[in-house]
Protein backbone atom coordinates (compact mmCIF):
# COMPACT_ATOMS: atom_id res chain seq x y z
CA UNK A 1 107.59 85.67 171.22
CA UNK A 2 109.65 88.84 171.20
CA UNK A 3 107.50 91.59 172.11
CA UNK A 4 110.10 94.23 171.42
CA UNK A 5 109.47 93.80 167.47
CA UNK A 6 106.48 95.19 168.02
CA UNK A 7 105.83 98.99 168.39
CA UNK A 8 103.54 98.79 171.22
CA UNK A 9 102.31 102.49 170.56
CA UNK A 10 101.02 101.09 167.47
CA UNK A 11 99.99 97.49 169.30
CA UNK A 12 98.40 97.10 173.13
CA UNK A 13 99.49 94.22 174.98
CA UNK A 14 97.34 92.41 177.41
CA UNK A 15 97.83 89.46 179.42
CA UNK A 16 95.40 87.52 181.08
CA UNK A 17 95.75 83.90 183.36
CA UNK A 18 93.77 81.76 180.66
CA UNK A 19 89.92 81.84 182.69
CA UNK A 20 86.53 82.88 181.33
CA UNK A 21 86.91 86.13 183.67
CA UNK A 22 90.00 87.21 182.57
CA UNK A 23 90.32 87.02 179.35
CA UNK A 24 86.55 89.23 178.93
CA UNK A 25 87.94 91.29 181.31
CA UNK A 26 90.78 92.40 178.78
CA UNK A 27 88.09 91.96 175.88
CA UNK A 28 85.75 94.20 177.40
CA UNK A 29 88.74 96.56 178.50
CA UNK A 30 89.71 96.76 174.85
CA UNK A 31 86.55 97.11 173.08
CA UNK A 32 87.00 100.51 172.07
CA UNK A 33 90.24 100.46 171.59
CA UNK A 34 90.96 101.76 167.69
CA UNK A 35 94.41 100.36 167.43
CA UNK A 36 94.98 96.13 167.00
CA UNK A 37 95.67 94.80 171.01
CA UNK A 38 97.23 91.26 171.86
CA UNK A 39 96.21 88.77 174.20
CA UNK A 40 98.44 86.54 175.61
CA UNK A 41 97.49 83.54 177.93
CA UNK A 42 99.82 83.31 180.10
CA UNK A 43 98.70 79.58 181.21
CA UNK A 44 98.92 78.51 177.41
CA UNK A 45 102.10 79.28 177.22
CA UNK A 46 103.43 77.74 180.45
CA UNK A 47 102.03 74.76 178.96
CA UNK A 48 103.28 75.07 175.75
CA UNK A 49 106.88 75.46 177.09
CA UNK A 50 106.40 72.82 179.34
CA UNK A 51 106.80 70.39 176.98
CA UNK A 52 109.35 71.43 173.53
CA UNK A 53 110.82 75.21 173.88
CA UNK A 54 109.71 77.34 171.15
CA UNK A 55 111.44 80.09 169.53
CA UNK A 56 110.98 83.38 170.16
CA UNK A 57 110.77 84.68 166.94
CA UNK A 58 107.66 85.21 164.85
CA UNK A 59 108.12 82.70 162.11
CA UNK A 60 104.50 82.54 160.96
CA UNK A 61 101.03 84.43 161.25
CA UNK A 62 97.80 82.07 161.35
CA UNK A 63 94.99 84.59 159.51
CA UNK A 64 91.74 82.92 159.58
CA UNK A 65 89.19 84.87 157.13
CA UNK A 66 85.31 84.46 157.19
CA UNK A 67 82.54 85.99 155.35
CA UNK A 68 82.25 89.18 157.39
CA UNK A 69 83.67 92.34 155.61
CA UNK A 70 85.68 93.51 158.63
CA UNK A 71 88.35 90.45 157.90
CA UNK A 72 89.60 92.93 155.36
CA UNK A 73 91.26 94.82 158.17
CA UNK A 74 93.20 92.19 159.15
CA UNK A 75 94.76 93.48 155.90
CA UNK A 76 97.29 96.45 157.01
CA UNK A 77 98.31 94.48 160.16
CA UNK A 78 99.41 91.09 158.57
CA UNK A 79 101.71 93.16 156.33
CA UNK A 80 102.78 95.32 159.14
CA UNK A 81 104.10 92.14 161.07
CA UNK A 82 105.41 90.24 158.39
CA UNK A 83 107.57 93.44 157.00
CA UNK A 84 108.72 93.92 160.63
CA UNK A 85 109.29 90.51 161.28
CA UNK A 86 109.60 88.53 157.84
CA UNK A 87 106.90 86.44 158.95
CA UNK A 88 105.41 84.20 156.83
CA UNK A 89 101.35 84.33 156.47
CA UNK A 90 98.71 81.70 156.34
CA UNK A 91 95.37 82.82 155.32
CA UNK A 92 93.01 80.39 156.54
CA UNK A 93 89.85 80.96 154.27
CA UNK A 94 86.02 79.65 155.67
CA UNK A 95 85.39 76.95 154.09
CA UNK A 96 81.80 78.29 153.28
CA UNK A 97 79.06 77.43 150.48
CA UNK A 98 79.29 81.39 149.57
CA UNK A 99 81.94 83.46 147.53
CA UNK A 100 82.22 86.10 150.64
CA UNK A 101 85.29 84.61 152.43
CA UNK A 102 86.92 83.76 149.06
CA UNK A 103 86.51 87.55 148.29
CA UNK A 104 87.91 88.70 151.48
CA UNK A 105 90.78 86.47 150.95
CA UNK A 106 91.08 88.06 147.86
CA UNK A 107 91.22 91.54 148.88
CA UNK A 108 94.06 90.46 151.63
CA UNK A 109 96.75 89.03 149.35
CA UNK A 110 95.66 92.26 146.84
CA UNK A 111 96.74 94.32 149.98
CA UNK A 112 99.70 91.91 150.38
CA UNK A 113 101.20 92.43 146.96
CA UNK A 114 100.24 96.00 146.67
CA UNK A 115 102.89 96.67 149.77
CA UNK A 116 105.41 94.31 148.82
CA UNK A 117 105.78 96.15 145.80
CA UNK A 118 105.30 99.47 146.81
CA UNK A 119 108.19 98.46 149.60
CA UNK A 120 109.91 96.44 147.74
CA UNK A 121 109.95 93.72 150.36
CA UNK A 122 108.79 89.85 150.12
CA UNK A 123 106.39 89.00 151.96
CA UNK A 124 105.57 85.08 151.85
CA UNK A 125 102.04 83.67 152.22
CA UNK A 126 100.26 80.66 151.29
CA UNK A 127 96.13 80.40 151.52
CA UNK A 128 94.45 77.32 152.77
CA UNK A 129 91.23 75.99 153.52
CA UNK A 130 89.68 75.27 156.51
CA UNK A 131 87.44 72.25 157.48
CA UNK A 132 84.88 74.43 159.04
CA UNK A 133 82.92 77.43 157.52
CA UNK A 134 82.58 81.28 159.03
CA UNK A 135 81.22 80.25 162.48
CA UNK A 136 82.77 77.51 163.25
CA UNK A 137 86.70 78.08 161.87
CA UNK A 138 87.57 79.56 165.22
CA UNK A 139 87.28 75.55 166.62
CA UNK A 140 90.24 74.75 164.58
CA UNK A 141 92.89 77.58 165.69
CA UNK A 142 94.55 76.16 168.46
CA UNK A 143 94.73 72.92 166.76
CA UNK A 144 96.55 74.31 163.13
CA UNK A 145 98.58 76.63 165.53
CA UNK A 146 100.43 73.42 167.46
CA UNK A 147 100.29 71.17 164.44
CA UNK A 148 103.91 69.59 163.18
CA UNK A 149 103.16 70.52 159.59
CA UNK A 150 101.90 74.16 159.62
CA UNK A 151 102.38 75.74 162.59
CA UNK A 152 101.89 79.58 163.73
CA UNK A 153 103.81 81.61 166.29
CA UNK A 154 100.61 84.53 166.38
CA UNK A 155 96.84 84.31 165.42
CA UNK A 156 94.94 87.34 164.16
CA UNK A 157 91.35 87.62 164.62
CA UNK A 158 88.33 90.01 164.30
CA UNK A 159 86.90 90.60 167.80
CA UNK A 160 82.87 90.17 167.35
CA UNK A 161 80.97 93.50 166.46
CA UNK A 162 78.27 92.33 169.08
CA UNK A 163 77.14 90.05 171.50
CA UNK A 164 74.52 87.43 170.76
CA UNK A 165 73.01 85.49 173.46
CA UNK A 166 75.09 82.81 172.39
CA UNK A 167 78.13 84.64 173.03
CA UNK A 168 76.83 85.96 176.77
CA UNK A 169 76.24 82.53 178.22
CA UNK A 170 79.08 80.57 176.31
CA UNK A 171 81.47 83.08 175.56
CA UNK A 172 82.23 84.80 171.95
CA UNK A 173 84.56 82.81 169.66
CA UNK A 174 87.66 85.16 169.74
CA UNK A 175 87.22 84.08 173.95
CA UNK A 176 87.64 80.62 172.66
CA UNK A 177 90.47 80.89 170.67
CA UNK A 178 91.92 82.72 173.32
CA UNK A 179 92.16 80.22 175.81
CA UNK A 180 92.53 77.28 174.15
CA UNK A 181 95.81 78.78 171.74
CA UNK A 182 99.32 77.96 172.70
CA UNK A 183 100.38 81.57 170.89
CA UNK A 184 99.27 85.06 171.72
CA UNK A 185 96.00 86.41 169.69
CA UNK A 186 95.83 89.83 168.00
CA UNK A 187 92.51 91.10 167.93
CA UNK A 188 91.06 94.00 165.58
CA UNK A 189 88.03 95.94 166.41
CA UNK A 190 85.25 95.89 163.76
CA UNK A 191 85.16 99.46 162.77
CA UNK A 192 86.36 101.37 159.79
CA UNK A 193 87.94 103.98 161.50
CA UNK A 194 90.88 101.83 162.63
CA UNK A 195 94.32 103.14 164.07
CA UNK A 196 96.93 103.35 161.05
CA UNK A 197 100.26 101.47 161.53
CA UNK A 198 103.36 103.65 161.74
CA UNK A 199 107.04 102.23 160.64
């Protein structure tokens, strides 16, 4: 991907070598950061490449959206990097019992069409379902990311607002999707008081 798109006062860039250690070495190095920060895995990518070369444009954003009101902030970024870019977004909804993750999704494409207009730039997206619901969607990333039919150059995620005991002895789920995706991960801290994107 071409990391020069990107305003990197606006985004931190991290790398890491694809183990446990070093990719909650840059998580816990970034936990209080207020502005979005990318991970990329370096090893994922050698791997990636190995094989067919990608291009090094961003073509498409994989958005995955759960119950938890924070996935509303994924909002302003999205639309940041798809007005930058002219990346096209895929809003991966939960595919949960409850109406919370079909409301978040909601409020996203709002935000979408609110700044397309307001620009008066297009901004493409399409919203699809996942098979698993709000805890488990993160198993699927890597997967949809590297599929032949809908494929994504960048993931954005919600880092986890705390750490269970689950996610101390196993790792927490953005960890996960961190090492196992072929394509860097943008993480956003829960908090409301998040860093505002600048053209």
């Amino acid at each position: 991907m071409n990391f020069e798109l990107l305003n990197t006062a606006d985004i931190r860039i991290e790398h890491c070598d694809g183990t446990r250690r070093s990719i909650q070495r840059v998580l816990d190095a970034c936990r209080e950061e207020r502005r979005p920060y990318m991970v990329v895995n370096r090893s994922a990518q050698q791997s990636c490449s190995s094989g067919v070369q990608k291009d090094s444009t961003l073509s498409s954003i994989l958005i995955p959206v759960t119950m938890l009101e924070e996935e509303v902030y994924k909002a302003e970024i999205c639309t940041y990097l798809a007005r930058k870019t002219g990346a096209h977004l895929i809003l991966l909804r939960a595919n949960d019992y409850g109406s919370k993750a079909t409301k978040n999704t909601q409020r996203i494409i709002t935000h979408i069409q609110t700044i397309a207009e307001r620009t008066g730039t297009t901004i493409t997206y399409e919203e699809c379902v996942a098979k698993g619901d709000s805890f488990h969607i993160h198993r699927e990333l890597h997967q949809i990311a590297s599929s032949a039919n809908r494929s994504a150059d960048l993931i954005i995620l919600t880092a986890s607002r705390e750490y269970g005991l689950d996610d101390w002895l196993f790792g927490p789920p953005e960890e996960y999707v961190i090492r196992k995706s072929p394509v860097p991960v943008i993480l956003i801290n829960p908090r409301a008081d998040l860093f505002s994107l600048c053209d």
